[in-house]
Protein backbone atom coordinates (compact mmCIF):
# COMPACT_ATOMS: atom_id res chain seq x y z
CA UNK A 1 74.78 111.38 170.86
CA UNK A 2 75.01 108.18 171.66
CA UNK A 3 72.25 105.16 171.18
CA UNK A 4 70.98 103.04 173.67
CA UNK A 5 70.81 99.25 172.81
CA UNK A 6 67.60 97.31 174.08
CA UNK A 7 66.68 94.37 174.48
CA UNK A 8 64.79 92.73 171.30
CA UNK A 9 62.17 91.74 174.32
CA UNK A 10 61.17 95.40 175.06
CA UNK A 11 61.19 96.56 171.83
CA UNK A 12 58.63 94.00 170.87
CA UNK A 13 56.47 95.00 174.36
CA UNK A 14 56.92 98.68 173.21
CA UNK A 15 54.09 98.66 170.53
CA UNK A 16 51.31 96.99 172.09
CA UNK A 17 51.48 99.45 174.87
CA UNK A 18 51.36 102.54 172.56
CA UNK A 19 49.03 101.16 169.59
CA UNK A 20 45.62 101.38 169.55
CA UNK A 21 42.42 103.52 171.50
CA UNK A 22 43.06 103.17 175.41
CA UNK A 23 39.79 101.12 176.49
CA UNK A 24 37.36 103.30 178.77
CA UNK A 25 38.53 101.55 181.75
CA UNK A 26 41.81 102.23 181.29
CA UNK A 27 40.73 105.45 180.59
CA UNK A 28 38.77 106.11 183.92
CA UNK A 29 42.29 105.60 186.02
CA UNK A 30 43.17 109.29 185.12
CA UNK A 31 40.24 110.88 186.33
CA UNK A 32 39.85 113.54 188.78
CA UNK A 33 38.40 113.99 192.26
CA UNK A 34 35.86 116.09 190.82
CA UNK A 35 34.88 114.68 187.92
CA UNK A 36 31.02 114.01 188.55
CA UNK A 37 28.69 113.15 187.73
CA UNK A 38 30.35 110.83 184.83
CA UNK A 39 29.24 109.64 181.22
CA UNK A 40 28.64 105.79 181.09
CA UNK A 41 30.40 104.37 177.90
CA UNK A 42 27.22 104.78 175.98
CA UNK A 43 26.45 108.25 176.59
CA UNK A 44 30.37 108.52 176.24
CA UNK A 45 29.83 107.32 172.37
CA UNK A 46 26.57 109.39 172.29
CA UNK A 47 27.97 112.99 173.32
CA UNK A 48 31.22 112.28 170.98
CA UNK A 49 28.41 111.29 167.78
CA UNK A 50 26.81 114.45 168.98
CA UNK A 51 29.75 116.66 168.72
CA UNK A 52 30.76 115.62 165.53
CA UNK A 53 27.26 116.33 164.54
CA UNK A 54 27.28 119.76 166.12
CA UNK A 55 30.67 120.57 164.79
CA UNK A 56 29.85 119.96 161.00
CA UNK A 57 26.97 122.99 162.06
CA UNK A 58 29.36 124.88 163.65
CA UNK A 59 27.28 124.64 166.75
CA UNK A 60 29.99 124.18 169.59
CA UNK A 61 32.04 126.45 171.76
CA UNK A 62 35.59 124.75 172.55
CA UNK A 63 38.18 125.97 175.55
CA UNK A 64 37.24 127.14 178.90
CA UNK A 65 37.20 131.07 177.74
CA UNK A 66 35.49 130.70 175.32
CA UNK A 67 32.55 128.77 177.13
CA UNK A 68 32.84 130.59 179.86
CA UNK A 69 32.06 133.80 178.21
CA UNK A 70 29.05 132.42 176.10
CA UNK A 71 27.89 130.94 179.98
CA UNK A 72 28.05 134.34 181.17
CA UNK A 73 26.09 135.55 177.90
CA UNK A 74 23.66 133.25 178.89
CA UNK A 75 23.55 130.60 175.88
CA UNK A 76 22.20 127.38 176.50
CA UNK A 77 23.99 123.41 175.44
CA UNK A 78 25.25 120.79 177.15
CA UNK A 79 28.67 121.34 178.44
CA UNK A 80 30.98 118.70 177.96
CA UNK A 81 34.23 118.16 180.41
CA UNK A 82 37.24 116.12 180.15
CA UNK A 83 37.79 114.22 183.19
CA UNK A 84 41.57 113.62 183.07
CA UNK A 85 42.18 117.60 183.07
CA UNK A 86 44.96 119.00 185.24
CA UNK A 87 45.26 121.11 187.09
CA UNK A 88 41.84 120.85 188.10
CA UNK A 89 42.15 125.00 188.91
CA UNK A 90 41.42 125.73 185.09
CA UNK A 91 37.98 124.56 185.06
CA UNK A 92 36.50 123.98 188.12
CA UNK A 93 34.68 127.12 188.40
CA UNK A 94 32.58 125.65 185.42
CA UNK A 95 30.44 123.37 186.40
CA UNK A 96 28.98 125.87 189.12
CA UNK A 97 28.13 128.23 186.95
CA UNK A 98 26.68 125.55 185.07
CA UNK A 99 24.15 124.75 188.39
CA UNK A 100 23.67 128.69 189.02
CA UNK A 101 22.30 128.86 185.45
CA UNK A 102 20.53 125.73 185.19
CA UNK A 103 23.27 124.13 182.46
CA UNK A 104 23.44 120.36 181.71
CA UNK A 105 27.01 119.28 182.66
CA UNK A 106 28.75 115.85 182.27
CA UNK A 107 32.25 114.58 182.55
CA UNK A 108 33.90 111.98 180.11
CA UNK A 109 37.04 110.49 180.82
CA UNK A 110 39.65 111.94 177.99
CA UNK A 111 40.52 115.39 177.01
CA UNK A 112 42.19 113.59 173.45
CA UNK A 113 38.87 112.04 172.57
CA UNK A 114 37.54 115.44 173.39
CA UNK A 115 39.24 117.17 171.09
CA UNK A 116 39.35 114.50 168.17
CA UNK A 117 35.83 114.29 168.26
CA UNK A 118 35.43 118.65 168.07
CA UNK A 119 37.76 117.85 165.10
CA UNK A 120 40.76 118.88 166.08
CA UNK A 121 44.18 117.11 166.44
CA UNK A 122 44.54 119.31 170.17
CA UNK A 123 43.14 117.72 173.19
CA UNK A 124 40.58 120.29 175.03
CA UNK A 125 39.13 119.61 178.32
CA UNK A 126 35.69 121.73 177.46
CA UNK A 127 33.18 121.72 175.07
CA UNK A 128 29.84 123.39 174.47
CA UNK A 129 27.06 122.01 172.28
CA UNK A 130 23.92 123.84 171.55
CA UNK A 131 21.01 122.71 170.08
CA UNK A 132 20.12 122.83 166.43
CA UNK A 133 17.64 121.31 164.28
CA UNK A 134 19.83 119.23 161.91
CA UNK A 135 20.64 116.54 164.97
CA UNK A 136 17.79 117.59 167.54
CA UNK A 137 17.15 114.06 167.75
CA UNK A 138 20.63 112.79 168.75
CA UNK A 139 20.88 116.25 171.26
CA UNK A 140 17.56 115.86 172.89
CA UNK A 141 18.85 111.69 173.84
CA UNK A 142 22.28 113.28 175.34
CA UNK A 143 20.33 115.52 177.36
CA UNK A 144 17.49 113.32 178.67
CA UNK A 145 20.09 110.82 179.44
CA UNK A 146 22.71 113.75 181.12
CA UNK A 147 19.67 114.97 183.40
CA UNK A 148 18.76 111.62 184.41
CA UNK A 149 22.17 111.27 186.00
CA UNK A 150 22.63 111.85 189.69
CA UNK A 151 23.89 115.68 190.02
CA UNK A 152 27.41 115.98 192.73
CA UNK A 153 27.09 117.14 195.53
């Protein structure tokens, strides 16, 4: 195979577009029709602090099966969904469940930050957290702050 030469311009432009954490506006152009009601930055920060939290517990449920089935058990968290997810067809079915059962849902704008703040190098586009006493505090803030949030219609 055969190498193509560049120019020493675009290789330079190259790394600037690829280094670094994509800003949250930037991050908000990939979002989905359905993707409401959505996380301001600082619940954004909030949820992933709280997820980290919950994970060192082993207090969240990660992947749409396996929420789905602890839904239909009828445990209780805040469910967490990536907004960039597609097709939307593999989760969409979630958040009315969540409203049928009286779930707190929210959307965030990356399925990557998702998944690297569950602790895992695999972006997911659903997580789970339920309560527990070691970060109550931090849980009980996401939750005041995800209810206060305008519900879609």
């Amino acid at each position: 195979m055969t190498k193509i030469k560049r120019d020493p311009d675009e290789q330079e432009a190259q790394p600037e577009a690829s280094s670094g954490d994509r800003t949250y506006h930037e991050l908000l152009v990939n979002l989905n029709p359905i993707a409401q009601p959505l996380a301001s930055r600082r619940l954004t920060r909030k949820l992933y602090k709280c997820i980290k939290k919950a994970v060192k517990q082993k207090q969240i449920r990660r992947g749409v099966k396996e929420v789905q089935k602890f839904v239909n058990k009828g445990e209780k968290g805040i469910m967490v969904l990536a907004g960039d997810t597609l097709p939307v067809e593999v989760y969409c079915h979630l958040p009315v469940m969540c409203e049928d059962r009286n779930l707190p849902y929210i959307y965030i704008p990356s399925k990557t930050d998702l998944g690297a703040a569950a602790g895992s190098k695999r972006p997911t586009c659903v997580i789970m957290v339920k309560p527990h006493e070691e970060y109550q505090e931090a849980y009980e803030e996401c939750l005041q702050e995800v209810h206060a949030l305008p519900q879609s219609v």
